[in-house]
N, C-alpha and C. Protein backbone atom coordinates (compact mmCIF):
# COMPACT_ATOMS: atom_id res chain seq x y z
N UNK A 1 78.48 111.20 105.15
CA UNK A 1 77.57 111.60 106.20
C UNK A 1 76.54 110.51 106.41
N UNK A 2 76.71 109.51 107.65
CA UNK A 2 75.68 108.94 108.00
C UNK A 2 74.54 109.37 108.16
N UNK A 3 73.09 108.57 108.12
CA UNK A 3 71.88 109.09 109.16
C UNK A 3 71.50 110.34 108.08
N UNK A 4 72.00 110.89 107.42
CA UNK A 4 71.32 111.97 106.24
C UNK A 4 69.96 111.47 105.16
N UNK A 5 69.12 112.30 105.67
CA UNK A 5 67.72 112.11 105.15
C UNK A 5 67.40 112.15 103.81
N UNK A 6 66.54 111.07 103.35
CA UNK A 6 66.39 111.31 101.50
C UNK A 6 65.89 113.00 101.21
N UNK A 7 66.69 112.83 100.35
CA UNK A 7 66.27 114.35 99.71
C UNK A 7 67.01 115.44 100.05
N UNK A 8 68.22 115.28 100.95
CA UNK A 8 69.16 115.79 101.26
C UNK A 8 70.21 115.74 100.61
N UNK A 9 71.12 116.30 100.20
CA UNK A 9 72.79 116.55 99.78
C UNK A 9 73.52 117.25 100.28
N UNK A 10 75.08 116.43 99.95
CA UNK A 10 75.61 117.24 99.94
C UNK A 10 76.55 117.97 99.25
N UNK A 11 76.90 119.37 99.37
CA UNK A 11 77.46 120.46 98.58
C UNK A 11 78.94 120.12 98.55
N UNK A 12 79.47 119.47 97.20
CA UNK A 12 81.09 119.39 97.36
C UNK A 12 81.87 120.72 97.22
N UNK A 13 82.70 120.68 98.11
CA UNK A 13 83.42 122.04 97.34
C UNK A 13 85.04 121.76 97.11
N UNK A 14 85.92 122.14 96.22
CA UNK A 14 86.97 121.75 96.28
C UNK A 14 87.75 122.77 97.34
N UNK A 15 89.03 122.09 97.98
CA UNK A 15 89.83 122.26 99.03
C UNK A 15 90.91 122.91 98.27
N UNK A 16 91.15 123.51 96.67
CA UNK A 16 91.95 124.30 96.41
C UNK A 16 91.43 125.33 96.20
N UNK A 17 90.25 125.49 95.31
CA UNK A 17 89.78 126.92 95.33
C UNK A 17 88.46 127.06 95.96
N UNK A 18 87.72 126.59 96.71
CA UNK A 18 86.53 126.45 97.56
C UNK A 18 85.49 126.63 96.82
N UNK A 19 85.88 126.89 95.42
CA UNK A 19 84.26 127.06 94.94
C UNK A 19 83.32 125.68 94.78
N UNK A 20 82.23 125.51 94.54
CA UNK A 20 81.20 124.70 94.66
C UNK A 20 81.33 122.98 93.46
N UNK A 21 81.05 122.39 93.51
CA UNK A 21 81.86 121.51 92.47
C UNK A 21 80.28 120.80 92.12
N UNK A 22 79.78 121.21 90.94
CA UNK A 22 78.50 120.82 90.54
C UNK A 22 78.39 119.36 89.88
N UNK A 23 77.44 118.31 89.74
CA UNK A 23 77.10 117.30 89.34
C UNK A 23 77.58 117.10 87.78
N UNK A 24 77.95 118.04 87.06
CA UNK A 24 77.92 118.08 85.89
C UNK A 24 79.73 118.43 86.19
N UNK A 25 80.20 118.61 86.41
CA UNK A 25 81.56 118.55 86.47
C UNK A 25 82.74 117.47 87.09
N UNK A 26 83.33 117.32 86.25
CA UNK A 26 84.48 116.22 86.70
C UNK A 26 85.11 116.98 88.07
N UNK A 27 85.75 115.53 88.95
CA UNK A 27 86.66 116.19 90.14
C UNK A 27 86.97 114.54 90.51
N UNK A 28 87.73 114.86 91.45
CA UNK A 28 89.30 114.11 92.05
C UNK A 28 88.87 114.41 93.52
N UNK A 29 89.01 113.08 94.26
CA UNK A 29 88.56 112.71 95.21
C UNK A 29 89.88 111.95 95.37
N UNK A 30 90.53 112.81 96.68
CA UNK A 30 91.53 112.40 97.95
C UNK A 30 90.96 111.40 99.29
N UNK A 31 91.00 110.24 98.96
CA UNK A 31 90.67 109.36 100.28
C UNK A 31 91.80 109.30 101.33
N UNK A 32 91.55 109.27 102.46
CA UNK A 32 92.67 109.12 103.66
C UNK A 32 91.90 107.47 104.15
N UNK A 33 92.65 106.44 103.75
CA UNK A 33 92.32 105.28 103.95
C UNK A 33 91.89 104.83 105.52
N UNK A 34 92.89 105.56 106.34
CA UNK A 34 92.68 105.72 107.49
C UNK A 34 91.05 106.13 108.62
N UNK A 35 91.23 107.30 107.88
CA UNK A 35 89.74 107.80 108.36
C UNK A 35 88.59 107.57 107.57
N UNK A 36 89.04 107.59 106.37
CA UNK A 36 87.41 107.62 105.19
C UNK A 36 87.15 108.97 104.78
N UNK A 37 88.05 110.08 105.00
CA UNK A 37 87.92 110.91 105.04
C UNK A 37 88.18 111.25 103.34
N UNK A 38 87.38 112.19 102.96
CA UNK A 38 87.45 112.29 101.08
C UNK A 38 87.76 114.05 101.10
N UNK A 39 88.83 114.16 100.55
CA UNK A 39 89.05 116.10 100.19
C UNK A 39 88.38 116.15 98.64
N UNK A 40 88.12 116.57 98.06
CA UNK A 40 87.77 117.07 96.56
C UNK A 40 88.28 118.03 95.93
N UNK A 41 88.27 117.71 94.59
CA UNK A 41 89.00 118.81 94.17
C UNK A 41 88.13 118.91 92.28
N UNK A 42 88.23 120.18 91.71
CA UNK A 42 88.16 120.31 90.26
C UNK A 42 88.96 119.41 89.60
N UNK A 43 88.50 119.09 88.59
CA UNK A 43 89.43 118.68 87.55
C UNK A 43 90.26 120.12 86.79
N UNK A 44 90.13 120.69 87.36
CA UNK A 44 91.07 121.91 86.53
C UNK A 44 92.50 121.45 87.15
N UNK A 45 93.50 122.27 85.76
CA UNK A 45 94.73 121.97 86.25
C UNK A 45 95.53 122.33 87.81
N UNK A 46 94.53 123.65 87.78
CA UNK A 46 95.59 124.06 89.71
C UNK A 46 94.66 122.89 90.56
N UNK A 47 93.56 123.16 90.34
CA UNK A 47 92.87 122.17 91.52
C UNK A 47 93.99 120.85 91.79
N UNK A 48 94.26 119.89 90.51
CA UNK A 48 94.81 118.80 90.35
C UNK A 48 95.68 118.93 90.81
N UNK A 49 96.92 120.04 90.41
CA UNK A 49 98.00 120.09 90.81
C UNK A 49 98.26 120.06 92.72
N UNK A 50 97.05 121.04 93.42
CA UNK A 50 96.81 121.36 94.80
C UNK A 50 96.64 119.53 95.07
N UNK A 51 95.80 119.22 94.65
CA UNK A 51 95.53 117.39 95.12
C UNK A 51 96.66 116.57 94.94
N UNK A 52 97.43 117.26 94.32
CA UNK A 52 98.65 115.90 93.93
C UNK A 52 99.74 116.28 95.33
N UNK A 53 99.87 117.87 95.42
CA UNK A 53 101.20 117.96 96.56
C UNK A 53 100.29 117.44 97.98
N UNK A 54 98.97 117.65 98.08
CA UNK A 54 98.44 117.25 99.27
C UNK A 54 98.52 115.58 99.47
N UNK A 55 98.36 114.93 98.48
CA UNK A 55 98.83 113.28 98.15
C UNK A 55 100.00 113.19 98.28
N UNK A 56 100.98 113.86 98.11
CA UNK A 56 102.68 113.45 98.56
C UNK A 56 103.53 114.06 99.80
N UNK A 57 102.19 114.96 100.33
CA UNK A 57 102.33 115.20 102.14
C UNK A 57 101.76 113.51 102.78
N UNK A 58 100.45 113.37 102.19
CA UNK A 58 99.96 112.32 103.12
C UNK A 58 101.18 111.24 103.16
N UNK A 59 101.65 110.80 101.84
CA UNK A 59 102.74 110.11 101.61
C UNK A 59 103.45 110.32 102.37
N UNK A 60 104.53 111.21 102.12
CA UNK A 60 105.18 111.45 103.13
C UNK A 60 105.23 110.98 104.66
N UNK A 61 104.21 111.16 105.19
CA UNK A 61 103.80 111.39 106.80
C UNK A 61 103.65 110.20 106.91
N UNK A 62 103.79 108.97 105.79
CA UNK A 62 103.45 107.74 105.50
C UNK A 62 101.66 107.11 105.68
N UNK A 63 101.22 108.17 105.50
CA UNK A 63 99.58 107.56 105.71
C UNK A 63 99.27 107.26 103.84
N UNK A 64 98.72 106.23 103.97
CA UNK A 64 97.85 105.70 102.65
C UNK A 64 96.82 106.50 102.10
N UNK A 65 96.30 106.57 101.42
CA UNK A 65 95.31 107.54 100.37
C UNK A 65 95.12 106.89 99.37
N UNK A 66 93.78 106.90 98.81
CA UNK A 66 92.94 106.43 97.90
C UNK A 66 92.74 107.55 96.54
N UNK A 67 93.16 107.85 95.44
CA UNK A 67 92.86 108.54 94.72
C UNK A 67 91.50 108.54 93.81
N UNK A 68 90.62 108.73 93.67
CA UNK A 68 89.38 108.35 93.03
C UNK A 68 89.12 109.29 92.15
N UNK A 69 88.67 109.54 90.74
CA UNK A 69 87.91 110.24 89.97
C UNK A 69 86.55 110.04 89.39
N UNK A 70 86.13 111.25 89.67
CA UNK A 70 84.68 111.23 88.74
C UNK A 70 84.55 112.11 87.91
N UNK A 71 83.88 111.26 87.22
CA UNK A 71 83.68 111.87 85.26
C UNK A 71 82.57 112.56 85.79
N UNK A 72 81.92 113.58 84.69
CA UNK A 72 81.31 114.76 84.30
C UNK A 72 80.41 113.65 84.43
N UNK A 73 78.88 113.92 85.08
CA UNK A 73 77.55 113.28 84.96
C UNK A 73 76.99 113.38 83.43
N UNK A 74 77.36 114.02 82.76
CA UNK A 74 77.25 114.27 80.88
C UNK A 74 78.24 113.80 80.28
N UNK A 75 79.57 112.80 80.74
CA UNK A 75 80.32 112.64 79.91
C UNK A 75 80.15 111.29 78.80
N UNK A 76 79.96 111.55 77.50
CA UNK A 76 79.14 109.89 76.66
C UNK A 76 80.14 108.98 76.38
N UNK A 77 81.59 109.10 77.01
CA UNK A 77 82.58 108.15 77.20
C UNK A 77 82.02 106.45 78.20
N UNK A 78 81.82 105.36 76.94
CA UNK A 78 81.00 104.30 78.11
C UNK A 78 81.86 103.99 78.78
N UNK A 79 83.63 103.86 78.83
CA UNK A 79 84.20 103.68 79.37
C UNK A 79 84.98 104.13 80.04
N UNK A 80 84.79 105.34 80.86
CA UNK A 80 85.61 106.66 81.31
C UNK A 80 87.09 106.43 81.96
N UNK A 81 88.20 106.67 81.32
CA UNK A 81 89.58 106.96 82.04
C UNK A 81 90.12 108.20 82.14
N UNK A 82 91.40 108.26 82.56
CA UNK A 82 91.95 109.34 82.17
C UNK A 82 91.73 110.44 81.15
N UNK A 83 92.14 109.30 79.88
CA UNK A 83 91.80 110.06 78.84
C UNK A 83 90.59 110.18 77.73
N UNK A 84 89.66 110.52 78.53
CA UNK A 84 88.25 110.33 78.18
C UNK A 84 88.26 110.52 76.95
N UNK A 85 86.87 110.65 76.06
CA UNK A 85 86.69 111.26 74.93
C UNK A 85 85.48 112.56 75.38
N UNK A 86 85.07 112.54 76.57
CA UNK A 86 84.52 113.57 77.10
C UNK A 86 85.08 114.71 77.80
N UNK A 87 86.58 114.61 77.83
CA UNK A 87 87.29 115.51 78.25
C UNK A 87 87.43 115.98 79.71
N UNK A 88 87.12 115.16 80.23
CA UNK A 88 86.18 115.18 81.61
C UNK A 88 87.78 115.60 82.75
N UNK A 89 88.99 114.87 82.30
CA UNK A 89 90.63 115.19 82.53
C UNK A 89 91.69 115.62 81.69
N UNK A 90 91.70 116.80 81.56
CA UNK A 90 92.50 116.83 80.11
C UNK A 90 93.96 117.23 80.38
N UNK A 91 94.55 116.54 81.62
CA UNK A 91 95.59 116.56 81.63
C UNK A 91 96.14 115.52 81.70
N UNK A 92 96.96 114.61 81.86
CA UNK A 92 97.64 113.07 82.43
C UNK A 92 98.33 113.66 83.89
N UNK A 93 98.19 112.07 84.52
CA UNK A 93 98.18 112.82 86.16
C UNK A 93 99.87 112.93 86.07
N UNK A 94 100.78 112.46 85.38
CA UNK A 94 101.88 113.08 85.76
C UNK A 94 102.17 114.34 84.93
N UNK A 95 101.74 114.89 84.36
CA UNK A 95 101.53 116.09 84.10
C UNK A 95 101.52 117.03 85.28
N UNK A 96 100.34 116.55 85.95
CA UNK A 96 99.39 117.37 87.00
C UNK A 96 100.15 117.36 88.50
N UNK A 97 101.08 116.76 88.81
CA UNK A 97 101.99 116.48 89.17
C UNK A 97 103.26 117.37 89.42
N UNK A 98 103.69 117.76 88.19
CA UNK A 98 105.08 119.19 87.83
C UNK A 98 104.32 120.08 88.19
């Protein structure tokens, strides 16, 4: 959101189960390279799983997508991946995937 005033936010919500996706929680960010457009999702396993078939429609349809994750704003992993030590993904994405 351009032009958005300090002191403003905004409210992520994930696109599998719509609930609210707080600062303190990990989530998975769907880019459409095309537009800039970002879907979100939980790091829970259905969320992930919902982000992965929506990533192999875009595929499909042949449009590009950016996959991005963010760690838990509390996670004390200095180097955050996959497999954190903050637990922040506790699945492997081909897991999340089946």
């Amino acid at each position: 959101m351009q032009g958005v005033c300090a002191g403003m936010s905004r409210v992520l919500r994930c696109a599998a189960c719509t609930r609210r996706i707080k600062p303190h929680h990990p989530n998975i960010g769907l880019i459409d390279y095309e537009s800039g457009r970002e879907i979100s999702y939980h790091a829970r396993r259905e969320c992930q799983q919902r982000g992965m078939r929506e990533m192999d429609s875009l595929i499909e349809r042949g449009r590009v997508s950016i996959l991005r994750h963010y760690h838990s704003s509390t996670c004390p992993d200095k180097a955050p991946s996959w497999g954190c030590t903050g637990g922040c993904f506790d699945i492997e994405m081909a897991e999340a995937a089946n």
